[in-house]
Protein backbone atom coordinates (compact mmCIF):
# COMPACT_ATOMS: atom_id res chain seq x y z
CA UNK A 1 -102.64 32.57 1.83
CA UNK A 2 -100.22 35.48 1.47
CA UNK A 3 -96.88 35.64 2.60
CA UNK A 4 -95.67 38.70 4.35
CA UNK A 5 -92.72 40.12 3.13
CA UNK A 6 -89.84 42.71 3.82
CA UNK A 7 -91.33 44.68 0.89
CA UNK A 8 -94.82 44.98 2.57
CA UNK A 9 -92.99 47.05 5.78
CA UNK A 10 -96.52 48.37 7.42
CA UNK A 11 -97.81 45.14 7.55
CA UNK A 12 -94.92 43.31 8.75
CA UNK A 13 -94.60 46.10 11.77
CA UNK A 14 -98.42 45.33 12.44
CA UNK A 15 -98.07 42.09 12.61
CA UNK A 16 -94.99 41.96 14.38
CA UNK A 17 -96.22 43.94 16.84
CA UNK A 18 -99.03 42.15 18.54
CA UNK A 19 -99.05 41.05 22.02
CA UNK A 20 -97.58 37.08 22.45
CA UNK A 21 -100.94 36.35 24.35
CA UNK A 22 -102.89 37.62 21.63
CA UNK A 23 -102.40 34.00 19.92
CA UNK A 24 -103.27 30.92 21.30
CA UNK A 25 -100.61 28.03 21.92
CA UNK A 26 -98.86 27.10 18.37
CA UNK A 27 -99.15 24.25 16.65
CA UNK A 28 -96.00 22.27 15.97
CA UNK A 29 -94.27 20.17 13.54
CA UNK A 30 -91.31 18.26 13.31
CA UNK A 31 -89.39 17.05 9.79
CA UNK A 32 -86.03 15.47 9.23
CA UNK A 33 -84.59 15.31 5.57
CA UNK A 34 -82.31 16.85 3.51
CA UNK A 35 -79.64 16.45 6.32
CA UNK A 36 -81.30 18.92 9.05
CA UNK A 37 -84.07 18.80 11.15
CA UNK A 38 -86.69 21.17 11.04
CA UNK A 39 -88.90 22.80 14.36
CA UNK A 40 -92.14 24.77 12.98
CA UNK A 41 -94.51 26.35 15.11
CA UNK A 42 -97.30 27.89 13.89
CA UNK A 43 -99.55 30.89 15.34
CA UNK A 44 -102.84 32.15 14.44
CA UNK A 45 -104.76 35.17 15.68
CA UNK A 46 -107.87 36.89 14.04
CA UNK A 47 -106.70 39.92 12.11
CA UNK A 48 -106.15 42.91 13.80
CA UNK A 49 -107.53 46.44 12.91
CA UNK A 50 -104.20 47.58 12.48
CA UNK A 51 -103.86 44.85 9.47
CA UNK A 52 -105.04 47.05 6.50
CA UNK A 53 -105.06 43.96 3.96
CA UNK A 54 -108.37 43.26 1.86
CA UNK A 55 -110.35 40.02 3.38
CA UNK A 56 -107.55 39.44 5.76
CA UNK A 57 -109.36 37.09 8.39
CA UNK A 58 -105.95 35.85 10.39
CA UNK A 59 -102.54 36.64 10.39
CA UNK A 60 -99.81 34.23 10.40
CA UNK A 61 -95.91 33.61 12.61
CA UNK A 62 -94.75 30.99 11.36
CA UNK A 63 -91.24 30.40 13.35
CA UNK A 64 -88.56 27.78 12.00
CA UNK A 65 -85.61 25.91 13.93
CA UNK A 66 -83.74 24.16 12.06
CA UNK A 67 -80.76 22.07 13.44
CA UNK A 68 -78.32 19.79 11.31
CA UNK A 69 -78.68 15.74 12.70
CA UNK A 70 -75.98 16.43 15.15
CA UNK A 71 -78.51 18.50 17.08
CA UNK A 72 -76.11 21.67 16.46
CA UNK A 73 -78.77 25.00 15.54
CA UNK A 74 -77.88 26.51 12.48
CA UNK A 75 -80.46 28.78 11.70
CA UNK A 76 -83.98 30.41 13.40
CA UNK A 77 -86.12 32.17 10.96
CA UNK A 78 -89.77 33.91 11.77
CA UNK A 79 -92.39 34.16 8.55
CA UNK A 80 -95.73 36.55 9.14
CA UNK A 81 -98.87 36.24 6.99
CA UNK A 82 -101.87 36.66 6.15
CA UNK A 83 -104.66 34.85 4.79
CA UNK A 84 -108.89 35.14 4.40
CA UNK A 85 -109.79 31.60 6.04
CA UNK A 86 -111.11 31.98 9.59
CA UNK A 87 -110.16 29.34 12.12
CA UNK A 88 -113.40 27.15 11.08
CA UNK A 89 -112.35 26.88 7.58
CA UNK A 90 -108.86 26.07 7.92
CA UNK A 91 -107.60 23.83 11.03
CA UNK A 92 -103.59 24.25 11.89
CA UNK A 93 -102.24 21.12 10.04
CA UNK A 94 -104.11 22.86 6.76
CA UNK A 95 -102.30 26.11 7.43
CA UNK A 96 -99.09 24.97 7.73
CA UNK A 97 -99.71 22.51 4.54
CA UNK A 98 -100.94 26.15 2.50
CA UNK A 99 -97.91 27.41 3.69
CA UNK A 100 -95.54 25.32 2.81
CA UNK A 101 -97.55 24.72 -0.35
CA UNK A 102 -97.07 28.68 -1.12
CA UNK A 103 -93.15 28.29 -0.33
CA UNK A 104 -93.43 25.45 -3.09
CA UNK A 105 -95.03 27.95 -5.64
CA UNK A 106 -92.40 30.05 -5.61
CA UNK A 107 -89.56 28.17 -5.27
CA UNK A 108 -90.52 26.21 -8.94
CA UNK A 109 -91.07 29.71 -10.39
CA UNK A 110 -87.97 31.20 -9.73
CA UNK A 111 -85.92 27.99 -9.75
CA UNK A 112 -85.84 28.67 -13.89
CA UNK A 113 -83.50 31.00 -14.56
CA UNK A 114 -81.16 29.94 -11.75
CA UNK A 115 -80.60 26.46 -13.39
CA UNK A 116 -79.85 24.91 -16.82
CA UNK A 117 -82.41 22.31 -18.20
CA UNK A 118 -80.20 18.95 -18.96
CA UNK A 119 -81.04 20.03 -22.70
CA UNK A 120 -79.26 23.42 -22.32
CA UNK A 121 -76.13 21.53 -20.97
CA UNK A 122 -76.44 18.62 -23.96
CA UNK A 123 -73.24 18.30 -26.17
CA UNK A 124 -74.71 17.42 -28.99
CA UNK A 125 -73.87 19.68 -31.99
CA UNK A 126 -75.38 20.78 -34.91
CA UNK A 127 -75.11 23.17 -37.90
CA UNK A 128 -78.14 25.25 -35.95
CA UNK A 129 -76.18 24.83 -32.80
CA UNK A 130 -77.61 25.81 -29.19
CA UNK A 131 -79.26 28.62 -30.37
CA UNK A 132 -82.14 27.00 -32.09
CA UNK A 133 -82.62 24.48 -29.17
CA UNK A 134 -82.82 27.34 -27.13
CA UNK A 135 -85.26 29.23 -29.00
CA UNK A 136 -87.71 26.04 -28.86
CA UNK A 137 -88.36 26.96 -25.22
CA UNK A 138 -89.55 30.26 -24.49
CA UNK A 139 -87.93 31.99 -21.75
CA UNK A 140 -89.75 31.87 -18.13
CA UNK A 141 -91.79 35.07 -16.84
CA UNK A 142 -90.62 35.65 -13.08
């Protein structure tokens, strides 16, 4: 599974630009938490020629809804990607699961350096101060 990004423009033009009956009907989800409610809907097509991407087998919209729990839409966001499973070795609940599953891989690595450990906020005090408790954990590659 590989996400397409902004950073990856030819592919996201290629994928962007095949024809809405060149997937079959999506497969939908619905989950509430966190205070919103959240519409996927998942498409799958085999890869296009145009998709120059080693072992690509399908490509990927994934399109999100999500409303607050007073029904009231707050944002709509479309995901494209790619992946090397054909439709036999993935069914659509397993896509979306390696999807989401991807966005979980990559929100724990960069979710390091935007937060502070409850050890770097500690008050404790020493001679060797925060410095040294610091230095015990080595800094996180991202």
């Amino acid at each position: 599974m590989f996400t397409v990004k902004d950073n990856q423009p030819g592919l996201v033009e290629a994928i962007g630009a095949l024809a809405p009956d060149a997937f079959p009907p999506a497969y939908r989800t619905v989950a509430r938490g966190h205070g919103r409610v959240e519409h996927r809907s998942l498409q799958t097509a085999p890869a296009p020629a145009m998709v120059s991407f080693p072992a690509a087998r399908q490509v990927l919209v994934l399109t999100r809804h999500t409303n607050d729990l007073a029904g009231r839409a707050l944002r709509t966001e479309v995901y494209y990607g790619i992946t090397s499973l054909d439709a036999a070795q993935a069914d659509p609940a397993r896509r979306v699961a390696l999807v989401r599953g991807q966005w979980t891989i990559e929100n724990q690595l960069h979710r390091g350096r935007g937060t502070l450990p409850a050890w770097k906020t500690s008050q404790a005090r020493c001679a060797c101060g925060r410095r040294a408790c610091c230095a015990r954990r080595p800094p996180l590659s991202c």
